[in-house]
C-alpha atoms as a PDB file:
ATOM      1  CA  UNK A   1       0.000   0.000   0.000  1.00  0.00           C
ATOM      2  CA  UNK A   2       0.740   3.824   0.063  1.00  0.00           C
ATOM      3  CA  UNK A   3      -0.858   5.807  -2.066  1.00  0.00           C
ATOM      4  CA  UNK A   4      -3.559   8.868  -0.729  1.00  0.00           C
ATOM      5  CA  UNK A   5      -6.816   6.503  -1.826  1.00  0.00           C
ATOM      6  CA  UNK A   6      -4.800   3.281   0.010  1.00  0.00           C
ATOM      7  CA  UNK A   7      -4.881   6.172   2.971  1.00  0.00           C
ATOM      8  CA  UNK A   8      -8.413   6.939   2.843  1.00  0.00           C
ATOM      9  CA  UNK A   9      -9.182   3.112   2.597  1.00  0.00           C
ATOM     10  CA  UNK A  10      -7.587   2.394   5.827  1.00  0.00           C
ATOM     11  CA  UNK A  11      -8.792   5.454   7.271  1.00  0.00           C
ATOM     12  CA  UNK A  12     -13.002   4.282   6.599  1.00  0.00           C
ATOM     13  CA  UNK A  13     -11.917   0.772   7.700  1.00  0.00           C
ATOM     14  CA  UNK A  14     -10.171   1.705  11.280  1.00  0.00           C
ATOM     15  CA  UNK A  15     -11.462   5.332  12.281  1.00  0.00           C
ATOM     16  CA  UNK A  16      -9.497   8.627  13.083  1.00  0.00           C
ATOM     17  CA  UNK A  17      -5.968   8.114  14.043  1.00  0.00           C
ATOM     18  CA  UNK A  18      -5.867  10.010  17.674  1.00  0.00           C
ATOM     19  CA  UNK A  19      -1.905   8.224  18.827  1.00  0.00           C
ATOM     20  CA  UNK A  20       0.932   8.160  16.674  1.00  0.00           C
ATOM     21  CA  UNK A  21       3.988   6.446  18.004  1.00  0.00           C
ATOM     22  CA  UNK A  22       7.793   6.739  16.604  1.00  0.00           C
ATOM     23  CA  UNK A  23      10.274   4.006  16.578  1.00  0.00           C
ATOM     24  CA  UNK A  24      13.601   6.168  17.272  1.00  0.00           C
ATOM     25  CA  UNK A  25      17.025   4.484  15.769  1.00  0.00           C
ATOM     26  CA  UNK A  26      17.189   3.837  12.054  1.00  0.00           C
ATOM     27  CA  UNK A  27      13.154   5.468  12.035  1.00  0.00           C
ATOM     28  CA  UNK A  28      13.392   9.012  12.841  1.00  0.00           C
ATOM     29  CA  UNK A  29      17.046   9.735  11.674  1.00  0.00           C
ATOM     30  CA  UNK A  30      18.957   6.997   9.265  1.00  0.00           C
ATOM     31  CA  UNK A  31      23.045   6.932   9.699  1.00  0.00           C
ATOM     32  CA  UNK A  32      23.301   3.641   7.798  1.00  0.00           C
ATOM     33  CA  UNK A  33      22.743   1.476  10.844  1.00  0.00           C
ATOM     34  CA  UNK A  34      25.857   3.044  12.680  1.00  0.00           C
ATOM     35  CA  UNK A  35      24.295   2.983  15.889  1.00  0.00           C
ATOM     36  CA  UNK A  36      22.836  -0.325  15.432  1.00  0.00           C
ATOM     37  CA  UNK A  37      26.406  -1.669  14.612  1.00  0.00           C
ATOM     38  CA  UNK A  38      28.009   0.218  17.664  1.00  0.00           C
ATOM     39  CA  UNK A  39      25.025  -1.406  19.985  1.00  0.00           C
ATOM     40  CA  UNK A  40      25.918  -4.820  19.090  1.00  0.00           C
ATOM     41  CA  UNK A  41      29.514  -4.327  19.481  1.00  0.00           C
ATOM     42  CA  UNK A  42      29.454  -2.521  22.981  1.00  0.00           C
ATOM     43  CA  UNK A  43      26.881  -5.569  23.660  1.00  0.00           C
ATOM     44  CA  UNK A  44      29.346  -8.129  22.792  1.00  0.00           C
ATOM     45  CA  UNK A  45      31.954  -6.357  24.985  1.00  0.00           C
ATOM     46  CA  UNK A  46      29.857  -6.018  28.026  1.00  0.00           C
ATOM     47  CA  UNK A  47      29.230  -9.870  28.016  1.00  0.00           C
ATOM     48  CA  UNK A  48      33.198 -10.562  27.243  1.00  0.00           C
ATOM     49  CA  UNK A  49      34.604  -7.711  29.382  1.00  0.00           C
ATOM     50  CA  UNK A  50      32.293  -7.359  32.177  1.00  0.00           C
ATOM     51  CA  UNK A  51      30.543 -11.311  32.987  1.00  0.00           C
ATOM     52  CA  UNK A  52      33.652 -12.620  31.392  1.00  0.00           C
ATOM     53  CA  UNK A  53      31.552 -14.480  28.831  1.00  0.00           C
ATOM     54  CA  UNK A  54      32.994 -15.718  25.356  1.00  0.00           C
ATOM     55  CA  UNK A  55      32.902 -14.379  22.032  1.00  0.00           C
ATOM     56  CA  UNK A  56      29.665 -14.569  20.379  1.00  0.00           C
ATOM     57  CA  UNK A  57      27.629 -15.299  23.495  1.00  0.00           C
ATOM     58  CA  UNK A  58      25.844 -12.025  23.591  1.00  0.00           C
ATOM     59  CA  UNK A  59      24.804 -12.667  19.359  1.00  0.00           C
ATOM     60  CA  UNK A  60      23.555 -16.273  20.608  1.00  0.00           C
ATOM     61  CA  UNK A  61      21.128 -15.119  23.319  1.00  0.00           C
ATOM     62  CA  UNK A  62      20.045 -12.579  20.946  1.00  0.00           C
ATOM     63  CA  UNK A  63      19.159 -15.359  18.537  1.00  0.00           C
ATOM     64  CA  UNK A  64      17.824 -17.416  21.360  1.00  0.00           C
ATOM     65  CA  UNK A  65      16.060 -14.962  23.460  1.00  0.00           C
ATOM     66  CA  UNK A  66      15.090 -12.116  21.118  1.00  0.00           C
ATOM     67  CA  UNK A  67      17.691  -9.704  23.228  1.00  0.00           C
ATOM     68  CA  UNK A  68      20.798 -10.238  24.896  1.00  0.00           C
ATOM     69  CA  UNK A  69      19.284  -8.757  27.810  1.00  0.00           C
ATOM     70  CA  UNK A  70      16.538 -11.612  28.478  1.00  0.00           C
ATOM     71  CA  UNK A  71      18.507 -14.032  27.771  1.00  0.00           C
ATOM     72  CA  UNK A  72      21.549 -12.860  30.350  1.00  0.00           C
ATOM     73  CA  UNK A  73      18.555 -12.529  32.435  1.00  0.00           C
ATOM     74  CA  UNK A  74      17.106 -15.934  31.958  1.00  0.00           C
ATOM     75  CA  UNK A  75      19.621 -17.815  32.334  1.00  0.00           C
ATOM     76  CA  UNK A  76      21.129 -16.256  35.426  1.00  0.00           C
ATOM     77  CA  UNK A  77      24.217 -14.761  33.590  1.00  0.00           C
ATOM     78  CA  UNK A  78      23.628 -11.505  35.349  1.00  0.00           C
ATOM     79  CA  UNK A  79      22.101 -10.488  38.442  1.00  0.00           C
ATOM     80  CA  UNK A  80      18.682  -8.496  37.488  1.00  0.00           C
ATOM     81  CA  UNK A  81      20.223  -5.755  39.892  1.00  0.00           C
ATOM     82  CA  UNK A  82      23.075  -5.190  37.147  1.00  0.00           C
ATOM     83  CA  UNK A  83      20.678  -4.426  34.435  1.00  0.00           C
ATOM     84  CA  UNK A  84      20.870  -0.377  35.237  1.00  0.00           C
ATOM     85  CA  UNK A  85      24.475  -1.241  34.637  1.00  0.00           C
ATOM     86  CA  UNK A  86      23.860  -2.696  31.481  1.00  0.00           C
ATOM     87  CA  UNK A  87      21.685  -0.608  29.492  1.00  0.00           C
ATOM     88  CA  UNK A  88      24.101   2.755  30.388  1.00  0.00           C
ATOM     89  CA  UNK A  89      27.369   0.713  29.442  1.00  0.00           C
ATOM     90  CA  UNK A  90      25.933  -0.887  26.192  1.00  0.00           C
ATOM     91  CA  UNK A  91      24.552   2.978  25.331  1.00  0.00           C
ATOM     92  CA  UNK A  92      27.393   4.818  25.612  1.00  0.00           C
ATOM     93  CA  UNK A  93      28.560   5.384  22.320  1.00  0.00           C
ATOM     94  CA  UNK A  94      29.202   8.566  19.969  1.00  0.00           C
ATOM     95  CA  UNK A  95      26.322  10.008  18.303  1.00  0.00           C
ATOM     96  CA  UNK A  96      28.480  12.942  16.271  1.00  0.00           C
ATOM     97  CA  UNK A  97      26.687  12.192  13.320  1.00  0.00           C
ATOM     98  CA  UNK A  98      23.431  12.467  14.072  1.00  0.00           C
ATOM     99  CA  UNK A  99      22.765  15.989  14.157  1.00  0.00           C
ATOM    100  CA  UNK A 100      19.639  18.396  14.153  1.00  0.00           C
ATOM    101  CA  UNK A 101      17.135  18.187  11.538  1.00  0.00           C
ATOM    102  CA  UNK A 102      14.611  20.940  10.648  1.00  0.00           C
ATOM    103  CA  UNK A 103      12.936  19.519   7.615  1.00  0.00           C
ATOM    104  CA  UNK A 104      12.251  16.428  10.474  1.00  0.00           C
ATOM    105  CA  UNK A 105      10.994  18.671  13.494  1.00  0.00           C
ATOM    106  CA  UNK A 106       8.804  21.288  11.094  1.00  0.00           C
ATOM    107  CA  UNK A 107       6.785  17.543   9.915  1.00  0.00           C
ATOM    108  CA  UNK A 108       6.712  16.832  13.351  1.00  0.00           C
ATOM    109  CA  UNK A 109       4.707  19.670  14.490  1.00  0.00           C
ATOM    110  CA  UNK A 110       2.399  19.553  11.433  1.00  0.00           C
ATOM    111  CA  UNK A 111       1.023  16.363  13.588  1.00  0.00           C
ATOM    112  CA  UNK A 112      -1.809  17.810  15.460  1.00  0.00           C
ATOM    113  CA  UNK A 113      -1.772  14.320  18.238  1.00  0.00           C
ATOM    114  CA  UNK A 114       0.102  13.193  21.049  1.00  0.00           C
ATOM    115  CA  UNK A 115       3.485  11.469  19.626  1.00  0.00           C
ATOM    116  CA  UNK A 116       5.476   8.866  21.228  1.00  0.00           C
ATOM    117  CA  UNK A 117       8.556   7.655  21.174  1.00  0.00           C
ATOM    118  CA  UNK A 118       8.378   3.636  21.586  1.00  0.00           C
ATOM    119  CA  UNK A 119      12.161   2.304  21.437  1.00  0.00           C
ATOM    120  CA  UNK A 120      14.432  -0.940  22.530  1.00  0.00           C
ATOM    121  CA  UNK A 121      16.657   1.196  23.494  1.00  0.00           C
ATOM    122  CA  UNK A 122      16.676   2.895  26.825  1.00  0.00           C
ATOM    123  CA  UNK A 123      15.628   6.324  27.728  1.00  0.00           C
ATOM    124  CA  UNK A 124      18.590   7.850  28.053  1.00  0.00           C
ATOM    125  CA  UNK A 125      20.147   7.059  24.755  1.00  0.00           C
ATOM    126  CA  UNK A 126      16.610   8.143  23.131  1.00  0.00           C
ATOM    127  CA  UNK A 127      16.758  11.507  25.000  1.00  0.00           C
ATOM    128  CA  UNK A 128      20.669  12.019  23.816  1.00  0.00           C
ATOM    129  CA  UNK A 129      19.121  11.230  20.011  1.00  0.00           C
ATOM    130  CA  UNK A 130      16.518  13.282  20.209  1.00  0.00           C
ATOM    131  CA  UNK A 131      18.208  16.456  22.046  1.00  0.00           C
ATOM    132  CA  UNK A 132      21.199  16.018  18.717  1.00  0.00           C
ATOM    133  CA  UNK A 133      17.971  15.642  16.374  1.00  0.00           C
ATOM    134  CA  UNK A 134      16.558  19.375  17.851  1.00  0.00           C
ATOM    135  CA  UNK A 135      13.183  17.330  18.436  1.00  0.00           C
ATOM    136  CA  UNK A 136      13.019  16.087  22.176  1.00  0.00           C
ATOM    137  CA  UNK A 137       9.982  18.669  23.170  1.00  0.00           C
ATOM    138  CA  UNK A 138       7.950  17.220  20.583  1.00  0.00           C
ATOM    139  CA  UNK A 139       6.768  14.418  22.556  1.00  0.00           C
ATOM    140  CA  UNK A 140       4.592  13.079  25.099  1.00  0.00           C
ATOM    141  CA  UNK A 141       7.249  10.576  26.289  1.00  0.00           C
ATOM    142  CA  UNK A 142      10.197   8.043  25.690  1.00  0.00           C
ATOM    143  CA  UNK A 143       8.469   4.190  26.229  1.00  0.00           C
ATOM    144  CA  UNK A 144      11.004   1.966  25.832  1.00  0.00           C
ATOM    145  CA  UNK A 145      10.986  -1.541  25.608  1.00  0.00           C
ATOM    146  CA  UNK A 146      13.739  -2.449  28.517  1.00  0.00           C
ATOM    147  CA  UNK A 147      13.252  -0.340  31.089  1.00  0.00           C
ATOM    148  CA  UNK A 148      12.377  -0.845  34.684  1.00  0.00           C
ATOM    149  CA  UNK A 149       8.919   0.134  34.033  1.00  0.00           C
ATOM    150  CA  UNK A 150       8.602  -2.048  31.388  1.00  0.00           C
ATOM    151  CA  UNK A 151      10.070  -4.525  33.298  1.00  0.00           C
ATOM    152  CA  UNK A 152       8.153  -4.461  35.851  1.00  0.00           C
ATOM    153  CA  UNK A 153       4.813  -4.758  34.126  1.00  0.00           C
ATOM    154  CA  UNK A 154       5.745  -7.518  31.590  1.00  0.00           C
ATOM    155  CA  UNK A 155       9.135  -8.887  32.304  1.00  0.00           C
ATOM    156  CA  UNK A 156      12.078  -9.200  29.832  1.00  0.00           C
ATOM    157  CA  UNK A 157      10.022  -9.010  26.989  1.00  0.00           C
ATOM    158  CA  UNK A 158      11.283  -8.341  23.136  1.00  0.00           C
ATOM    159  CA  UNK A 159       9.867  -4.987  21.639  1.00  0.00           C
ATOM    160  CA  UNK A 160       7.535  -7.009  19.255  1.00  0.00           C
ATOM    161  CA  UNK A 161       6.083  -8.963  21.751  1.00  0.00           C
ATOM    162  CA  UNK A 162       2.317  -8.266  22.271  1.00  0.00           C
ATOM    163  CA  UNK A 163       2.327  -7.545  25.513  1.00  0.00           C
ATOM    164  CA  UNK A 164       5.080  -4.666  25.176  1.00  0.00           C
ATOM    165  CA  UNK A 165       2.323  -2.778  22.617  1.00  0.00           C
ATOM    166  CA  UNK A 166      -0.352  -3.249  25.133  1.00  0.00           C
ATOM    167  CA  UNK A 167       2.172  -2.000  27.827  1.00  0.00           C
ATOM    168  CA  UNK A 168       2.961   0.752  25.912  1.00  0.00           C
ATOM    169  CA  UNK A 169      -0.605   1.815  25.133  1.00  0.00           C
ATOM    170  CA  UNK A 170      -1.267   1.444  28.726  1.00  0.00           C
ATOM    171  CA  UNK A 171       1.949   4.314  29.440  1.00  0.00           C
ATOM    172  CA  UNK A 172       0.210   6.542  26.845  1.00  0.00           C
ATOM    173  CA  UNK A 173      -3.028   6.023  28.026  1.00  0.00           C
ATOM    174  CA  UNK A 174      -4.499   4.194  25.214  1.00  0.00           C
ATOM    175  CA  UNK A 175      -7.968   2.705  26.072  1.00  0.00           C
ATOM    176  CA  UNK A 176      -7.635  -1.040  25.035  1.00  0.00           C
ATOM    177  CA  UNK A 177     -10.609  -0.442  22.833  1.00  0.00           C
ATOM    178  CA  UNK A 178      -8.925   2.433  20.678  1.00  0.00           C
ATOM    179  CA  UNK A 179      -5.749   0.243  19.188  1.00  0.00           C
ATOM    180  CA  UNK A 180      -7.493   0.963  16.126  1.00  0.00           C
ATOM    181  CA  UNK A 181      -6.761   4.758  16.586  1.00  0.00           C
ATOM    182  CA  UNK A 182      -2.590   4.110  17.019  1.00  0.00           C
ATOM    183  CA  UNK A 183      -0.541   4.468  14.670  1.00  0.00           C
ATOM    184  CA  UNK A 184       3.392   3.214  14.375  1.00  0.00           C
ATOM    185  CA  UNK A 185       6.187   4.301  12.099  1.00  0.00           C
ATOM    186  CA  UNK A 186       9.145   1.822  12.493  1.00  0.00           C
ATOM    187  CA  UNK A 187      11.879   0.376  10.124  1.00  0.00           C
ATOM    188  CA  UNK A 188      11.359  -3.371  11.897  1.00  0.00           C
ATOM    189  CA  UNK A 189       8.877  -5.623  10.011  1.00  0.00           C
ATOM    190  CA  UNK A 190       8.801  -7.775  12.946  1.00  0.00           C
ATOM    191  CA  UNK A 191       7.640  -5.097  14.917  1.00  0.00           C
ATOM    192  CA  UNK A 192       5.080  -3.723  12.222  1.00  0.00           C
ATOM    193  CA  UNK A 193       3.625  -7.516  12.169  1.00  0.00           C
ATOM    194  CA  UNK A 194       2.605  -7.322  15.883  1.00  0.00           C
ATOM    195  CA  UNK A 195       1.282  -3.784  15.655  1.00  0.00           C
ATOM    196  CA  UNK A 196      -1.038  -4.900  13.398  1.00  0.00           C
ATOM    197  CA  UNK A 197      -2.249  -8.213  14.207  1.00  0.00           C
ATOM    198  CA  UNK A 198      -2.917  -5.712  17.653  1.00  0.00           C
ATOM    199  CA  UNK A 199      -4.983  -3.314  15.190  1.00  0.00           C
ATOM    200  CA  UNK A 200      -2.877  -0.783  15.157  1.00  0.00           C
ATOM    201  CA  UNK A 201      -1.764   1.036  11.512  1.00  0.00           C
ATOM    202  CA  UNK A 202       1.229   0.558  10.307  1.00  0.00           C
ATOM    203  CA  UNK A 203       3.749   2.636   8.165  1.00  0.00           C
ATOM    204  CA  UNK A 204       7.148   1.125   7.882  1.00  0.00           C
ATOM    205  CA  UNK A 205      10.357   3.653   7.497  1.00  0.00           C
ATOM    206  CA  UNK A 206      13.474   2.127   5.546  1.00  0.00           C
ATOM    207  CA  UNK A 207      12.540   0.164   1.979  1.00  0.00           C
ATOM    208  CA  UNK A 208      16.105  -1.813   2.268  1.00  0.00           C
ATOM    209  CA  UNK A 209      17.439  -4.230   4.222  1.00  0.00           C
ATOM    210  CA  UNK A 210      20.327  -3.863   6.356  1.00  0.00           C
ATOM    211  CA  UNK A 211      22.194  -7.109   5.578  1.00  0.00           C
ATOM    212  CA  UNK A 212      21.683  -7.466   1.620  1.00  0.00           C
ATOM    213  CA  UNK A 213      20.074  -3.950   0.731  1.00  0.00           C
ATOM    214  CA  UNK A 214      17.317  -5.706  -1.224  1.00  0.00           C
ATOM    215  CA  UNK A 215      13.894  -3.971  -1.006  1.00  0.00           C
ATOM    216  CA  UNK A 216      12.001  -5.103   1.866  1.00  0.00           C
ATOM    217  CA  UNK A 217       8.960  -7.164   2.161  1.00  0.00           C
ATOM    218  CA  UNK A 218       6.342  -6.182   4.734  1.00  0.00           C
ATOM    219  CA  UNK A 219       2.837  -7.446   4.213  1.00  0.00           C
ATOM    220  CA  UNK A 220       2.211  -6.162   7.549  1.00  0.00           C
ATOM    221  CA  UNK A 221       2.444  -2.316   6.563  1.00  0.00           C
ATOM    222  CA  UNK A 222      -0.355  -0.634   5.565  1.00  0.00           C
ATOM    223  CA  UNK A 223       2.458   2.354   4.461  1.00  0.00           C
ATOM    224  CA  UNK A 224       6.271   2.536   3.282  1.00  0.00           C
ATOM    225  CA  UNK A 225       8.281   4.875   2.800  1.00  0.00           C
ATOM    226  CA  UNK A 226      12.192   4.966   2.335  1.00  0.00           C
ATOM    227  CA  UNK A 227      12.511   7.910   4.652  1.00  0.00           C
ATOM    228  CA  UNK A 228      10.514   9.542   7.544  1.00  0.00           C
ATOM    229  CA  UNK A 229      10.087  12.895   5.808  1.00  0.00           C
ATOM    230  CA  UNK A 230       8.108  11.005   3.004  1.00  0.00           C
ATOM    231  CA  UNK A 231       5.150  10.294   5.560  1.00  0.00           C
ATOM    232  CA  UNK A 232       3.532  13.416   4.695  1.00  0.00           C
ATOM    233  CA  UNK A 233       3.385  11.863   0.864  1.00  0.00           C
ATOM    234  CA  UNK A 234       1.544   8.828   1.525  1.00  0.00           C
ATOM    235  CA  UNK A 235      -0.297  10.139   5.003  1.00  0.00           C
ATOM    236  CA  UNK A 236      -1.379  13.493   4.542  1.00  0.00           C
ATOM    237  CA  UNK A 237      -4.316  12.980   6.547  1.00  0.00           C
ATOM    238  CA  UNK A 238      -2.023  12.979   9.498  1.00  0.00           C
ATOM    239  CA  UNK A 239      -0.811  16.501   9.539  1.00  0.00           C
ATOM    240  CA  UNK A 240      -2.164  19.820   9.602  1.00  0.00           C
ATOM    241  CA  UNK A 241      -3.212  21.331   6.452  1.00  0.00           C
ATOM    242  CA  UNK A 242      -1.345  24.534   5.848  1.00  0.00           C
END
Protein backbone atom coordinates (compact mmCIF):
# COMPACT_ATOMS: atom_id res chain seq x y z
CA UNK A 1 0.00 0.00 0.00
CA UNK A 2 0.74 3.82 0.06
CA UNK A 3 -0.86 5.81 -2.07
CA UNK A 4 -3.56 8.87 -0.73
CA UNK A 5 -6.82 6.50 -1.83
CA UNK A 6 -4.80 3.28 0.01
CA UNK A 7 -4.88 6.17 2.97
CA UNK A 8 -8.41 6.94 2.84
CA UNK A 9 -9.18 3.11 2.60
CA UNK A 10 -7.59 2.39 5.83
CA UNK A 11 -8.79 5.45 7.27
CA UNK A 12 -13.00 4.28 6.60
CA UNK A 13 -11.92 0.77 7.70
CA UNK A 14 -10.17 1.71 11.28
CA UNK A 15 -11.46 5.33 12.28
CA UNK A 16 -9.50 8.63 13.08
CA UNK A 17 -5.97 8.11 14.04
CA UNK A 18 -5.87 10.01 17.67
CA UNK A 19 -1.90 8.22 18.83
CA UNK A 20 0.93 8.16 16.67
CA UNK A 21 3.99 6.45 18.00
CA UNK A 22 7.79 6.74 16.60
CA UNK A 23 10.27 4.01 16.58
CA UNK A 24 13.60 6.17 17.27
CA UNK A 25 17.02 4.48 15.77
CA UNK A 26 17.19 3.84 12.05
CA UNK A 27 13.15 5.47 12.03
CA UNK A 28 13.39 9.01 12.84
CA UNK A 29 17.05 9.74 11.67
CA UNK A 30 18.96 7.00 9.27
CA UNK A 31 23.05 6.93 9.70
CA UNK A 32 23.30 3.64 7.80
CA UNK A 33 22.74 1.48 10.84
CA UNK A 34 25.86 3.04 12.68
CA UNK A 35 24.29 2.98 15.89
CA UNK A 36 22.84 -0.32 15.43
CA UNK A 37 26.41 -1.67 14.61
CA UNK A 38 28.01 0.22 17.66
CA UNK A 39 25.03 -1.41 19.98
CA UNK A 40 25.92 -4.82 19.09
CA UNK A 41 29.51 -4.33 19.48
CA UNK A 42 29.45 -2.52 22.98
CA UNK A 43 26.88 -5.57 23.66
CA UNK A 44 29.35 -8.13 22.79
CA UNK A 45 31.95 -6.36 24.99
CA UNK A 46 29.86 -6.02 28.03
CA UNK A 47 29.23 -9.87 28.02
CA UNK A 48 33.20 -10.56 27.24
CA UNK A 49 34.60 -7.71 29.38
CA UNK A 50 32.29 -7.36 32.18
CA UNK A 51 30.54 -11.31 32.99
CA UNK A 52 33.65 -12.62 31.39
CA UNK A 53 31.55 -14.48 28.83
CA UNK A 54 32.99 -15.72 25.36
CA UNK A 55 32.90 -14.38 22.03
CA UNK A 56 29.67 -14.57 20.38
CA UNK A 57 27.63 -15.30 23.49
CA UNK A 58 25.84 -12.02 23.59
CA UNK A 59 24.80 -12.67 19.36
CA UNK A 60 23.56 -16.27 20.61
CA UNK A 61 21.13 -15.12 23.32
CA UNK A 62 20.04 -12.58 20.95
CA UNK A 63 19.16 -15.36 18.54
CA UNK A 64 17.82 -17.42 21.36
CA UNK A 65 16.06 -14.96 23.46
CA UNK A 66 15.09 -12.12 21.12
CA UNK A 67 17.69 -9.70 23.23
CA UNK A 68 20.80 -10.24 24.90
CA UNK A 69 19.28 -8.76 27.81
CA UNK A 70 16.54 -11.61 28.48
CA UNK A 71 18.51 -14.03 27.77
CA UNK A 72 21.55 -12.86 30.35
CA UNK A 73 18.55 -12.53 32.44
CA UNK A 74 17.11 -15.93 31.96
CA UNK A 75 19.62 -17.82 32.33
CA UNK A 76 21.13 -16.26 35.43
CA UNK A 77 24.22 -14.76 33.59
CA UNK A 78 23.63 -11.50 35.35
CA UNK A 79 22.10 -10.49 38.44
CA UNK A 80 18.68 -8.50 37.49
CA UNK A 81 20.22 -5.75 39.89
CA UNK A 82 23.08 -5.19 37.15
CA UNK A 83 20.68 -4.43 34.43
CA UNK A 84 20.87 -0.38 35.24
CA UNK A 85 24.47 -1.24 34.64
CA UNK A 86 23.86 -2.70 31.48
CA UNK A 87 21.68 -0.61 29.49
CA UNK A 88 24.10 2.76 30.39
CA UNK A 89 27.37 0.71 29.44
CA UNK A 90 25.93 -0.89 26.19
CA UNK A 91 24.55 2.98 25.33
CA UNK A 92 27.39 4.82 25.61
CA UNK A 93 28.56 5.38 22.32
CA UNK A 94 29.20 8.57 19.97
CA UNK A 95 26.32 10.01 18.30
CA UNK A 96 28.48 12.94 16.27
CA UNK A 97 26.69 12.19 13.32
CA UNK A 98 23.43 12.47 14.07
CA UNK A 99 22.76 15.99 14.16
CA UNK A 100 19.64 18.40 14.15
CA UNK A 101 17.14 18.19 11.54
CA UNK A 102 14.61 20.94 10.65
CA UNK A 103 12.94 19.52 7.61
CA UNK A 104 12.25 16.43 10.47
CA UNK A 105 10.99 18.67 13.49
CA UNK A 106 8.80 21.29 11.09
CA UNK A 107 6.78 17.54 9.91
CA UNK A 108 6.71 16.83 13.35
CA UNK A 109 4.71 19.67 14.49
CA UNK A 110 2.40 19.55 11.43
CA UNK A 111 1.02 16.36 13.59
CA UNK A 112 -1.81 17.81 15.46
CA UNK A 113 -1.77 14.32 18.24
CA UNK A 114 0.10 13.19 21.05
CA UNK A 115 3.49 11.47 19.63
CA UNK A 116 5.48 8.87 21.23
CA UNK A 117 8.56 7.65 21.17
CA UNK A 118 8.38 3.64 21.59
CA UNK A 119 12.16 2.30 21.44
CA UNK A 120 14.43 -0.94 22.53
CA UNK A 121 16.66 1.20 23.49
CA UNK A 122 16.68 2.90 26.82
CA UNK A 123 15.63 6.32 27.73
CA UNK A 124 18.59 7.85 28.05
CA UNK A 125 20.15 7.06 24.75
CA UNK A 126 16.61 8.14 23.13
CA UNK A 127 16.76 11.51 25.00
CA UNK A 128 20.67 12.02 23.82
CA UNK A 129 19.12 11.23 20.01
CA UNK A 130 16.52 13.28 20.21
CA UNK A 131 18.21 16.46 22.05
CA UNK A 132 21.20 16.02 18.72
CA UNK A 133 17.97 15.64 16.37
CA UNK A 134 16.56 19.38 17.85
CA UNK A 135 13.18 17.33 18.44
CA UNK A 136 13.02 16.09 22.18
CA UNK A 137 9.98 18.67 23.17
CA UNK A 138 7.95 17.22 20.58
CA UNK A 139 6.77 14.42 22.56
CA UNK A 140 4.59 13.08 25.10
CA UNK A 141 7.25 10.58 26.29
CA UNK A 142 10.20 8.04 25.69
CA UNK A 143 8.47 4.19 26.23
CA UNK A 144 11.00 1.97 25.83
CA UNK A 145 10.99 -1.54 25.61
CA UNK A 146 13.74 -2.45 28.52
CA UNK A 147 13.25 -0.34 31.09
CA UNK A 148 12.38 -0.85 34.68
CA UNK A 149 8.92 0.13 34.03
CA UNK A 150 8.60 -2.05 31.39
CA UNK A 151 10.07 -4.52 33.30
CA UNK A 152 8.15 -4.46 35.85
CA UNK A 153 4.81 -4.76 34.13
CA UNK A 154 5.74 -7.52 31.59
CA UNK A 155 9.13 -8.89 32.30
CA UNK A 156 12.08 -9.20 29.83
CA UNK A 157 10.02 -9.01 26.99
CA UNK A 158 11.28 -8.34 23.14
CA UNK A 159 9.87 -4.99 21.64
CA UNK A 160 7.54 -7.01 19.25
CA UNK A 161 6.08 -8.96 21.75
CA UNK A 162 2.32 -8.27 22.27
CA UNK A 163 2.33 -7.54 25.51
CA UNK A 164 5.08 -4.67 25.18
CA UNK A 165 2.32 -2.78 22.62
CA UNK A 166 -0.35 -3.25 25.13
CA UNK A 167 2.17 -2.00 27.83
CA UNK A 168 2.96 0.75 25.91
CA UNK A 169 -0.60 1.82 25.13
CA UNK A 170 -1.27 1.44 28.73
CA UNK A 171 1.95 4.31 29.44
CA UNK A 172 0.21 6.54 26.85
CA UNK A 173 -3.03 6.02 28.03
CA UNK A 174 -4.50 4.19 25.21
CA UNK A 175 -7.97 2.70 26.07
CA UNK A 176 -7.64 -1.04 25.04
CA UNK A 177 -10.61 -0.44 22.83
CA UNK A 178 -8.92 2.43 20.68
CA UNK A 179 -5.75 0.24 19.19
CA UNK A 180 -7.49 0.96 16.13
CA UNK A 181 -6.76 4.76 16.59
CA UNK A 182 -2.59 4.11 17.02
CA UNK A 183 -0.54 4.47 14.67
CA UNK A 184 3.39 3.21 14.37
CA UNK A 185 6.19 4.30 12.10
CA UNK A 186 9.14 1.82 12.49
CA UNK A 187 11.88 0.38 10.12
CA UNK A 188 11.36 -3.37 11.90
CA UNK A 189 8.88 -5.62 10.01
CA UNK A 190 8.80 -7.77 12.95
CA UNK A 191 7.64 -5.10 14.92
CA UNK A 192 5.08 -3.72 12.22
CA UNK A 193 3.62 -7.52 12.17
CA UNK A 194 2.61 -7.32 15.88
CA UNK A 195 1.28 -3.78 15.65
CA UNK A 196 -1.04 -4.90 13.40
CA UNK A 197 -2.25 -8.21 14.21
CA UNK A 198 -2.92 -5.71 17.65
CA UNK A 199 -4.98 -3.31 15.19
CA UNK A 200 -2.88 -0.78 15.16
CA UNK A 201 -1.76 1.04 11.51
CA UNK A 202 1.23 0.56 10.31
CA UNK A 203 3.75 2.64 8.17
CA UNK A 204 7.15 1.13 7.88
CA UNK A 205 10.36 3.65 7.50
CA UNK A 206 13.47 2.13 5.55
CA UNK A 207 12.54 0.16 1.98
CA UNK A 208 16.10 -1.81 2.27
CA UNK A 209 17.44 -4.23 4.22
CA UNK A 210 20.33 -3.86 6.36
CA UNK A 211 22.19 -7.11 5.58
CA UNK A 212 21.68 -7.47 1.62
CA UNK A 213 20.07 -3.95 0.73
CA UNK A 214 17.32 -5.71 -1.22
CA UNK A 215 13.89 -3.97 -1.01
CA UNK A 216 12.00 -5.10 1.87
CA UNK A 217 8.96 -7.16 2.16
CA UNK A 218 6.34 -6.18 4.73
CA UNK A 219 2.84 -7.45 4.21
CA UNK A 220 2.21 -6.16 7.55
CA UNK A 221 2.44 -2.32 6.56
CA UNK A 222 -0.36 -0.63 5.56
CA UNK A 223 2.46 2.35 4.46
CA UNK A 224 6.27 2.54 3.28
CA UNK A 225 8.28 4.88 2.80
CA UNK A 226 12.19 4.97 2.33
CA UNK A 227 12.51 7.91 4.65
CA UNK A 228 10.51 9.54 7.54
CA UNK A 229 10.09 12.89 5.81
CA UNK A 230 8.11 11.01 3.00
CA UNK A 231 5.15 10.29 5.56
CA UNK A 232 3.53 13.42 4.70
CA UNK A 233 3.38 11.86 0.86
CA UNK A 234 1.54 8.83 1.53
CA UNK A 235 -0.30 10.14 5.00
CA UNK A 236 -1.38 13.49 4.54
CA UNK A 237 -4.32 12.98 6.55
CA UNK A 238 -2.02 12.98 9.50
CA UNK A 239 -0.81 16.50 9.54
CA UNK A 240 -2.16 19.82 9.60
CA UNK A 241 -3.21 21.33 6.45
CA UNK A 242 -1.34 24.53 5.85
Amino acid sequence: MGSTADAALVSAALGPIEYVFFDLDDCLYKNNWRTAKLLTAKINAFCMEVLGLPDGKAYDLYKRYGTALRGLVEESLMDESRVPEFLIWVHDIPLDDIVPDPQLREMLEAVPLPRWIFTASCKEHAGRCLDRLGIADLFQGVISASSRAMTEKVGYVTKHDPKCFAAAMDFAGVPEEKAGCCIFLDDSPANLKTAKALGWRTVLVGLHARETGEKIECPHADYAVDRIHDVREVLPELFVVA
